[in-house]
PDB file of N, CA and C in Angstrom:
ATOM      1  N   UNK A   1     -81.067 218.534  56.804  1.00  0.00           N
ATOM      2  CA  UNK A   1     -81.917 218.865  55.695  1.00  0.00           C
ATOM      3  C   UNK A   1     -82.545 217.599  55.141  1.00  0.00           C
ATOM      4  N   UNK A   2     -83.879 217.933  54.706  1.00  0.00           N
ATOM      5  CA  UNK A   2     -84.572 216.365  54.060  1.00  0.00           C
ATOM      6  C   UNK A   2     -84.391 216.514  52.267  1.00  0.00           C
ATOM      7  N   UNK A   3     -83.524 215.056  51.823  1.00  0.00           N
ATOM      8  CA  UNK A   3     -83.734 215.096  50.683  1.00  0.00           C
ATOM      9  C   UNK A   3     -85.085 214.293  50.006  1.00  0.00           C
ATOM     10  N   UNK A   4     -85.573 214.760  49.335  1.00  0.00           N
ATOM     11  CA  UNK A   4     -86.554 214.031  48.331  1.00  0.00           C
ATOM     12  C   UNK A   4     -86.158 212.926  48.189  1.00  0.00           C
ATOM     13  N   UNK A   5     -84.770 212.037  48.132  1.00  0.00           N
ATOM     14  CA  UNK A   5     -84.370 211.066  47.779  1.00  0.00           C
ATOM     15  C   UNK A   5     -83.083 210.591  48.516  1.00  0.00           C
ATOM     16  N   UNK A   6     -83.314 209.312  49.519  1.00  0.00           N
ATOM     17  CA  UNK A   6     -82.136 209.475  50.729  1.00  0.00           C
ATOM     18  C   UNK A   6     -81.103 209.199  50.125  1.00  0.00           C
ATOM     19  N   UNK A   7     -80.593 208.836  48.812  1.00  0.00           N
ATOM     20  CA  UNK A   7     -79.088 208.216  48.463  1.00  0.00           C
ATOM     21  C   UNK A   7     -78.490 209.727  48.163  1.00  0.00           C
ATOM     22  N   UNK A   8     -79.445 211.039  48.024  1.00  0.00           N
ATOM     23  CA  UNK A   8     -78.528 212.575  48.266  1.00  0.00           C
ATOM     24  C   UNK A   8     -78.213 213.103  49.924  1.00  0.00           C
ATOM     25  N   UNK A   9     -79.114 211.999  50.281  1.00  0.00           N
ATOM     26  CA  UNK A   9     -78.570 212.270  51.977  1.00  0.00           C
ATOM     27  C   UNK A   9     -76.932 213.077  52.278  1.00  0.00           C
ATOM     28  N   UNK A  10     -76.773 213.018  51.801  1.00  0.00           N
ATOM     29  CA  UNK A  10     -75.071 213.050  52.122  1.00  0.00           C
ATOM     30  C   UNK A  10     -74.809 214.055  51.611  1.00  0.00           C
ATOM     31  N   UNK A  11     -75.152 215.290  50.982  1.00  0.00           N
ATOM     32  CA  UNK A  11     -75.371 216.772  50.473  1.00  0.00           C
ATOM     33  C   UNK A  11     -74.862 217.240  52.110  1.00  0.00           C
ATOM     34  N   UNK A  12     -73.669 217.578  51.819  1.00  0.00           N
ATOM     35  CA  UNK A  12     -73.136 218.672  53.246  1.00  0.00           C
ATOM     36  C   UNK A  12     -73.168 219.911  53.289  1.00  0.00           C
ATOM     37  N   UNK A  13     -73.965 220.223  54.392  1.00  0.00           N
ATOM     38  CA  UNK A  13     -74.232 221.758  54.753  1.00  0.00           C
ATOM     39  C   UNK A  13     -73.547 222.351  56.361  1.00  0.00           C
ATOM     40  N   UNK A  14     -71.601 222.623  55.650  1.00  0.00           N
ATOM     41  CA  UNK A  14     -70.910 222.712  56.534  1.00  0.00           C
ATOM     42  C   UNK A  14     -71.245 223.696  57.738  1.00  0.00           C
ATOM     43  N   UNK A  15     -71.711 224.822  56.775  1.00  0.00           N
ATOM     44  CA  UNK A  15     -72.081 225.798  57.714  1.00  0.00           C
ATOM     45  C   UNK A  15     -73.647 225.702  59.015  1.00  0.00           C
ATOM     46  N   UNK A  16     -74.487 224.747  58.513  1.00  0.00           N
ATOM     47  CA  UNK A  16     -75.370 224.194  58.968  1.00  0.00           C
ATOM     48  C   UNK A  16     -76.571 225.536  59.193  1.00  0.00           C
ATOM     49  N   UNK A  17     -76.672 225.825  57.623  1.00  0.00           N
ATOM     50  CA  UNK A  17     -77.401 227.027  57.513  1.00  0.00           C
ATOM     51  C   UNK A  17     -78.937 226.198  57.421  1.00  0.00           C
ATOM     52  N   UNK A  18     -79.240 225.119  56.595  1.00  0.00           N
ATOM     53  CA  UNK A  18     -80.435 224.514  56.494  1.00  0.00           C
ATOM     54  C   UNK A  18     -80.771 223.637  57.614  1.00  0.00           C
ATOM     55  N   UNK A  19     -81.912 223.835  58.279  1.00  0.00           N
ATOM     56  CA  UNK A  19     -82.621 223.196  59.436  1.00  0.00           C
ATOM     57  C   UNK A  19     -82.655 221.975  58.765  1.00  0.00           C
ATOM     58  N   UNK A  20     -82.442 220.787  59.762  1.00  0.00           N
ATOM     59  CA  UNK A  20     -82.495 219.587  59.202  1.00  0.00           C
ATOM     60  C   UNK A  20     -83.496 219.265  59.202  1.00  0.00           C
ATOM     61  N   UNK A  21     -85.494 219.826  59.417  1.00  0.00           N
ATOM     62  CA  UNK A  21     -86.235 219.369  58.885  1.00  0.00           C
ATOM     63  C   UNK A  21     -86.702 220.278  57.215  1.00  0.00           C
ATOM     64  N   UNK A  22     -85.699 220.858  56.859  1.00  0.00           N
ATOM     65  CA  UNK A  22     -86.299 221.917  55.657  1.00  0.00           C
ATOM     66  C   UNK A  22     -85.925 221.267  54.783  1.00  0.00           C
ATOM     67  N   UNK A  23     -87.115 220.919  53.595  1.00  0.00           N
ATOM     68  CA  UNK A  23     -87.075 219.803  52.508  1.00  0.00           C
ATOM     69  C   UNK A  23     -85.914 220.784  51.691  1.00  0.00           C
ATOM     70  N   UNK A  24     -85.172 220.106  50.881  1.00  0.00           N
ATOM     71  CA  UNK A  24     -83.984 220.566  49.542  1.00  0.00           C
ATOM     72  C   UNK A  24     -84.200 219.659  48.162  1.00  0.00           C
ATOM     73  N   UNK A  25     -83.651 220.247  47.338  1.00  0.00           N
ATOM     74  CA  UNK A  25     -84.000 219.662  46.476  1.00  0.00           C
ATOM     75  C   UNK A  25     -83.117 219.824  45.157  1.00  0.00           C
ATOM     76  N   UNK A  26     -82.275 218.504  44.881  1.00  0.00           N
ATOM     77  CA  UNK A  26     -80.958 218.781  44.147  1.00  0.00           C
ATOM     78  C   UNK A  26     -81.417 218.472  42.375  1.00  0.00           C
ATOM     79  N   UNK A  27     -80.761 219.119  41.986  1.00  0.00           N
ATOM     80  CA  UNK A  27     -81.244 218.929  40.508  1.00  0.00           C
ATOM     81  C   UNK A  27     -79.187 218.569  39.763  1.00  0.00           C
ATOM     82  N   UNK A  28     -78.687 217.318  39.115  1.00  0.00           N
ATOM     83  CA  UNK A  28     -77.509 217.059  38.679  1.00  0.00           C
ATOM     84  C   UNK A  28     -77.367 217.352  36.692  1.00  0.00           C
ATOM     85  N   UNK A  29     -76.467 218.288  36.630  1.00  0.00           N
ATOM     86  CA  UNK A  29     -76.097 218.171  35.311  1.00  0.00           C
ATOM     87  C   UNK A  29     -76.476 217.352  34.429  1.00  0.00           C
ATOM     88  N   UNK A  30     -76.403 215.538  34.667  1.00  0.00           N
ATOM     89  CA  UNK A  30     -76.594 214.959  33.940  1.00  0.00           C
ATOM     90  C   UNK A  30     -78.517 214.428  33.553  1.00  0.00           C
ATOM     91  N   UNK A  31     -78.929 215.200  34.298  1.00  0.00           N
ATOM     92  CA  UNK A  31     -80.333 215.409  34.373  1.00  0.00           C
ATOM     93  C   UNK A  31     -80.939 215.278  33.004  1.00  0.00           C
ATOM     94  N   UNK A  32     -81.384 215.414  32.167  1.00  0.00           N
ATOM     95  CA  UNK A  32     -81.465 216.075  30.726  1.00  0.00           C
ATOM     96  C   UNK A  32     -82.485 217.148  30.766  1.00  0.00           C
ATOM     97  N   UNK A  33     -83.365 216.812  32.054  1.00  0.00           N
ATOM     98  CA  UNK A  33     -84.279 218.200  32.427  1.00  0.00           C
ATOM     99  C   UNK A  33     -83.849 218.896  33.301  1.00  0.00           C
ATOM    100  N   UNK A  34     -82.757 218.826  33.795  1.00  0.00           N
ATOM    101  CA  UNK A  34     -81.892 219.838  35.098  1.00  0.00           C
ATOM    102  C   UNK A  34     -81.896 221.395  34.326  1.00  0.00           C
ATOM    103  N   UNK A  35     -81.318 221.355  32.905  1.00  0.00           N
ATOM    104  CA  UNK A  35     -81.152 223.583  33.026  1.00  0.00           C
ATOM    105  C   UNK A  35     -81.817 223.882  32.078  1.00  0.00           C
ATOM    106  N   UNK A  36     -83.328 222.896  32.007  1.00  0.00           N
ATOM    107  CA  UNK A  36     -84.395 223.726  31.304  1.00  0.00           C
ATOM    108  C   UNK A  36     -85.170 224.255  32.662  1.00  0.00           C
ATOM    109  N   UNK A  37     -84.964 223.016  34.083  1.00  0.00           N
ATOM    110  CA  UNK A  37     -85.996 223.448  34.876  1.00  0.00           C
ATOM    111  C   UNK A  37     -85.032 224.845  35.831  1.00  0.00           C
ATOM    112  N   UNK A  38     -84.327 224.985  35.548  1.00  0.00           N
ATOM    113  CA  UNK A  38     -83.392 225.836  36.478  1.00  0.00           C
ATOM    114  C   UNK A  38     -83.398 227.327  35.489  1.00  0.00           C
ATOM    115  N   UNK A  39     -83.293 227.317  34.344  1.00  0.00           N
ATOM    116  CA  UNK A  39     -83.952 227.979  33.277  1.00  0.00           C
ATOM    117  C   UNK A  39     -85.104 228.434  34.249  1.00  0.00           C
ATOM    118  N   UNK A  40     -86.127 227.583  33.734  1.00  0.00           N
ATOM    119  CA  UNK A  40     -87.650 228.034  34.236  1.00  0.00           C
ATOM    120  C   UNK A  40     -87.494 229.126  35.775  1.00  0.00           C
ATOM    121  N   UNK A  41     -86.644 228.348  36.995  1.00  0.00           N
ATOM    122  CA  UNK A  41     -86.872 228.912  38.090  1.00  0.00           C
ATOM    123  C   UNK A  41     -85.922 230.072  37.417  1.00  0.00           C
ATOM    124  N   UNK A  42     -85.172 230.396  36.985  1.00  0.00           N
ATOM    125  CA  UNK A  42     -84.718 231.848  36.829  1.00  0.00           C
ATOM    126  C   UNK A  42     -85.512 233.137  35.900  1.00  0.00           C
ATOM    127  N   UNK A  43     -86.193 232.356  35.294  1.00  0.00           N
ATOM    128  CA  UNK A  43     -87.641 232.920  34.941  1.00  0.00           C
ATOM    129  C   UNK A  43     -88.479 233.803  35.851  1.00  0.00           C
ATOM    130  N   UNK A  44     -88.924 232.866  36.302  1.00  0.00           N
ATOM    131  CA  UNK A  44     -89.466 233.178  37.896  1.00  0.00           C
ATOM    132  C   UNK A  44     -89.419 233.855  38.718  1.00  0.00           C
ATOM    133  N   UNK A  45     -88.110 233.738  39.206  1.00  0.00           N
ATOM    134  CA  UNK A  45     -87.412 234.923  39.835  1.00  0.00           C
ATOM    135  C   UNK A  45     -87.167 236.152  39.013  1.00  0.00           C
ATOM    136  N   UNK A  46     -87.170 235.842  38.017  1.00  0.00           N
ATOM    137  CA  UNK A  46     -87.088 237.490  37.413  1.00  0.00           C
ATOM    138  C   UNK A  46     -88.737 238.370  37.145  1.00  0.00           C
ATOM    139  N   UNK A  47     -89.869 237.269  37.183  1.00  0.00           N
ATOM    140  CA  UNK A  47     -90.808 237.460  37.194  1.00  0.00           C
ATOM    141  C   UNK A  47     -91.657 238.124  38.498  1.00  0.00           C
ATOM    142  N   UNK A  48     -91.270 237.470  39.170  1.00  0.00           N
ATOM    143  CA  UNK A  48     -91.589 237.840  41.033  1.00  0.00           C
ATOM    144  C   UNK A  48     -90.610 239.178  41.251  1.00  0.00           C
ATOM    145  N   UNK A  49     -89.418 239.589  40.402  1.00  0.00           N
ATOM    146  CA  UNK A  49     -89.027 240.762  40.585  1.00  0.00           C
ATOM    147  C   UNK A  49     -88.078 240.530  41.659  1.00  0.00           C
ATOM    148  N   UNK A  50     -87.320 239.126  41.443  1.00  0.00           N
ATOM    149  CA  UNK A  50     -86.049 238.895  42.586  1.00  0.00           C
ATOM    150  C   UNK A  50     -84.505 239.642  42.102  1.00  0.00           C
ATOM    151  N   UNK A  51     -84.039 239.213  42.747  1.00  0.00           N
ATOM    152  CA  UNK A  51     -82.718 239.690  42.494  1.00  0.00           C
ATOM    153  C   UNK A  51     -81.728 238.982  40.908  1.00  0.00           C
ATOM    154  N   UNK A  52     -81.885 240.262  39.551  1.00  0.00           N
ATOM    155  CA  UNK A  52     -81.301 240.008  38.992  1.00  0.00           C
ATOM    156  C   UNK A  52     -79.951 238.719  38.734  1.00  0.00           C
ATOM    157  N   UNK A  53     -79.244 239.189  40.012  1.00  0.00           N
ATOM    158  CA  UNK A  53     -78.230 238.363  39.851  1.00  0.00           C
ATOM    159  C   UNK A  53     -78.522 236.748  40.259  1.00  0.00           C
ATOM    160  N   UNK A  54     -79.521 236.470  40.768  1.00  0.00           N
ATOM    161  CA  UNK A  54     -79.711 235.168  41.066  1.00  0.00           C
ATOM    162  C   UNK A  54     -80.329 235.197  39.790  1.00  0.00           C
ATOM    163  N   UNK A  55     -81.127 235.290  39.003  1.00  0.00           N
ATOM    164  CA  UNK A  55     -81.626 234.734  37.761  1.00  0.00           C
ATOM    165  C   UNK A  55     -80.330 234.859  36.906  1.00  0.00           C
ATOM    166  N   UNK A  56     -79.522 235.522  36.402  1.00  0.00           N
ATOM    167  CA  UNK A  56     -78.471 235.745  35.825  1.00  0.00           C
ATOM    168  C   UNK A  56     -77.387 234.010  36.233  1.00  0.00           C
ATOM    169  N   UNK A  57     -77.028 234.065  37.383  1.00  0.00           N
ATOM    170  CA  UNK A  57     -76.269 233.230  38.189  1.00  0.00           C
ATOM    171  C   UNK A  57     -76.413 231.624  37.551  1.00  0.00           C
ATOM    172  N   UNK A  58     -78.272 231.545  37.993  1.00  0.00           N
ATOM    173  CA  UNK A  58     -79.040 230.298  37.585  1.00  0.00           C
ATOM    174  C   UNK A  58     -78.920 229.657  35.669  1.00  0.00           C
ATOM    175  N   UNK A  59     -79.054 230.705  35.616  1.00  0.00           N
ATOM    176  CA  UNK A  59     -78.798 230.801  33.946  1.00  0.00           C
ATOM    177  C   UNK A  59     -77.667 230.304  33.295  1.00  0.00           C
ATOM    178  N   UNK A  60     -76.578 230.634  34.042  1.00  0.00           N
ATOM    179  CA  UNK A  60     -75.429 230.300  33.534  1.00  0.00           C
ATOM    180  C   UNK A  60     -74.963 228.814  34.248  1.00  0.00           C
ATOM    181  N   UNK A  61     -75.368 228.661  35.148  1.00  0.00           N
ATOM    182  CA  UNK A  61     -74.949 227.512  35.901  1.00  0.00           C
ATOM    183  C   UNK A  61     -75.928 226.303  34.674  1.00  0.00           C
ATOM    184  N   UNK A  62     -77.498 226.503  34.404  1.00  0.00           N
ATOM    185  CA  UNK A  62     -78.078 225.700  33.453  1.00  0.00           C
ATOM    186  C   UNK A  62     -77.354 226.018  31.756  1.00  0.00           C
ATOM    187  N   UNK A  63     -76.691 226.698  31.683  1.00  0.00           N
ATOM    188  CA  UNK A  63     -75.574 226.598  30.383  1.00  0.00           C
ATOM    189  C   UNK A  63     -74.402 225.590  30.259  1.00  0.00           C
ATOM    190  N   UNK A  64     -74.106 225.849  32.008  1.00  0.00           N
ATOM    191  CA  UNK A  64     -72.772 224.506  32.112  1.00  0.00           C
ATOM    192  C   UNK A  64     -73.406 223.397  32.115  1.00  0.00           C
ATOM    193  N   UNK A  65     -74.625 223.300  33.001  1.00  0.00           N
ATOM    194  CA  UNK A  65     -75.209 221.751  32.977  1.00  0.00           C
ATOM    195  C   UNK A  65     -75.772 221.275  31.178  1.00  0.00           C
ATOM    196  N   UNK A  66     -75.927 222.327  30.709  1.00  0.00           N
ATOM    197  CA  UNK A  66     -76.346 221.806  29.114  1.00  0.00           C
ATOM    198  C   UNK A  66     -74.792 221.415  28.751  1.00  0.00           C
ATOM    199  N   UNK A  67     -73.507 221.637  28.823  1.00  0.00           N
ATOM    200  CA  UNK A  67     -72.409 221.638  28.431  1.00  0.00           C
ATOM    201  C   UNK A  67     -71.751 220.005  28.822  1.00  0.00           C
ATOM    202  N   UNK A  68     -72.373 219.516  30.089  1.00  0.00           N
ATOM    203  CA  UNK A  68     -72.377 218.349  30.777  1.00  0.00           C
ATOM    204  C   UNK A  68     -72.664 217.365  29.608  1.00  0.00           C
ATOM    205  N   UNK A  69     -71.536 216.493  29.283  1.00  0.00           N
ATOM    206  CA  UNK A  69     -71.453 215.515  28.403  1.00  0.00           C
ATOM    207  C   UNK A  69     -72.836 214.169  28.215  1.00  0.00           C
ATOM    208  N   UNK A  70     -72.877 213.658  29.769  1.00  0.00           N
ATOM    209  CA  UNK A  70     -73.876 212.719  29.934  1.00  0.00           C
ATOM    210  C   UNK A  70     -75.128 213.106  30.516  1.00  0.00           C
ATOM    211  N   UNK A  71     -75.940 212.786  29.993  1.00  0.00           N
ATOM    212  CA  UNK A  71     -77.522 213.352  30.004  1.00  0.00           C
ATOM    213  C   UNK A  71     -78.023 211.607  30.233  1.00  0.00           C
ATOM    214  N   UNK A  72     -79.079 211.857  30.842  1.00  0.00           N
ATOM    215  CA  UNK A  72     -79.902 210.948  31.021  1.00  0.00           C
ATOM    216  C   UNK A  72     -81.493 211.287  31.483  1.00  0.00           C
ATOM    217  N   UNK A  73     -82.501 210.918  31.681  1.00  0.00           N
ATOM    218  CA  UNK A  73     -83.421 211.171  32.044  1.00  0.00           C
ATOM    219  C   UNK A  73     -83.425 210.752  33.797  1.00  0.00           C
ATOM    220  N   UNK A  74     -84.257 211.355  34.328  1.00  0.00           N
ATOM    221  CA  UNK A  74     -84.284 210.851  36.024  1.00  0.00           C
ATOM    222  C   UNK A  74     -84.490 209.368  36.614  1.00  0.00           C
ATOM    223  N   UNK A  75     -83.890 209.206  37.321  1.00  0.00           N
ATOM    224  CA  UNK A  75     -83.870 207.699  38.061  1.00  0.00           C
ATOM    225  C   UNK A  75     -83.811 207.350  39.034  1.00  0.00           C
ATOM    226  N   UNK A  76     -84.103 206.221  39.982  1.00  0.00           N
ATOM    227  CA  UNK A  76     -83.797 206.238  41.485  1.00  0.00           C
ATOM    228  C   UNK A  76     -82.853 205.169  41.027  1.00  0.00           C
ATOM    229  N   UNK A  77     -82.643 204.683  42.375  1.00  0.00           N
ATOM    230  CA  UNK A  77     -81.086 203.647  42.840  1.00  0.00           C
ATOM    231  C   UNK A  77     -82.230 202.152  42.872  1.00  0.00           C
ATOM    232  N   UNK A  78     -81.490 201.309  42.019  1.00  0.00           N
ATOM    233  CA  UNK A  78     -82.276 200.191  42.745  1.00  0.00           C
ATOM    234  C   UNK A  78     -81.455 199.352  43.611  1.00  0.00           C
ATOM    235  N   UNK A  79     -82.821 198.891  44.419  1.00  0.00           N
ATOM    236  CA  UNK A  79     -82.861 198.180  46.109  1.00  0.00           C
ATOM    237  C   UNK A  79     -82.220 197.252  45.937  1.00  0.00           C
TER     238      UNK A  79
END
């Protein structure tokens, strides 16, 4: 799988369900925009008329990441 950012390289996909050229894209708790934007995509999906329980699911998972002590804004690794 391709990450947006190679230091998530290392995101294991035991079952090897994602083709290793299919872009992914990780969003971490300490994000401070991680479960407004995960919020938003469960929006979305309820908008497009997806499956309840994945918007439900998403929702609550961006409740724990608001619950996540350290917040920061986004960053890369420096070289």
């Amino acid at each position: 799988m391709k990450h947006g950012r190679a230091d998530y390289a290392r995101i294991q996909d035991p079952e090897g369900k994602i083709p290793d050229d299919e872009p992914v894209f990780l969003l971490r708790a300490q994000d401070a925009l991680a479960a407004t934007a995960v919020r938003f995509y469960a929006s979305l999906v309820q908008i497009r008329g997806g499956d309840p329980e994945i918007a439900r699911r998403a929702r609550e998972q961006a409740d724990r990441m608001d619950a996540w002590p350290k917040k920061k804004l986004p960053d890369l690794p420096k070289k």
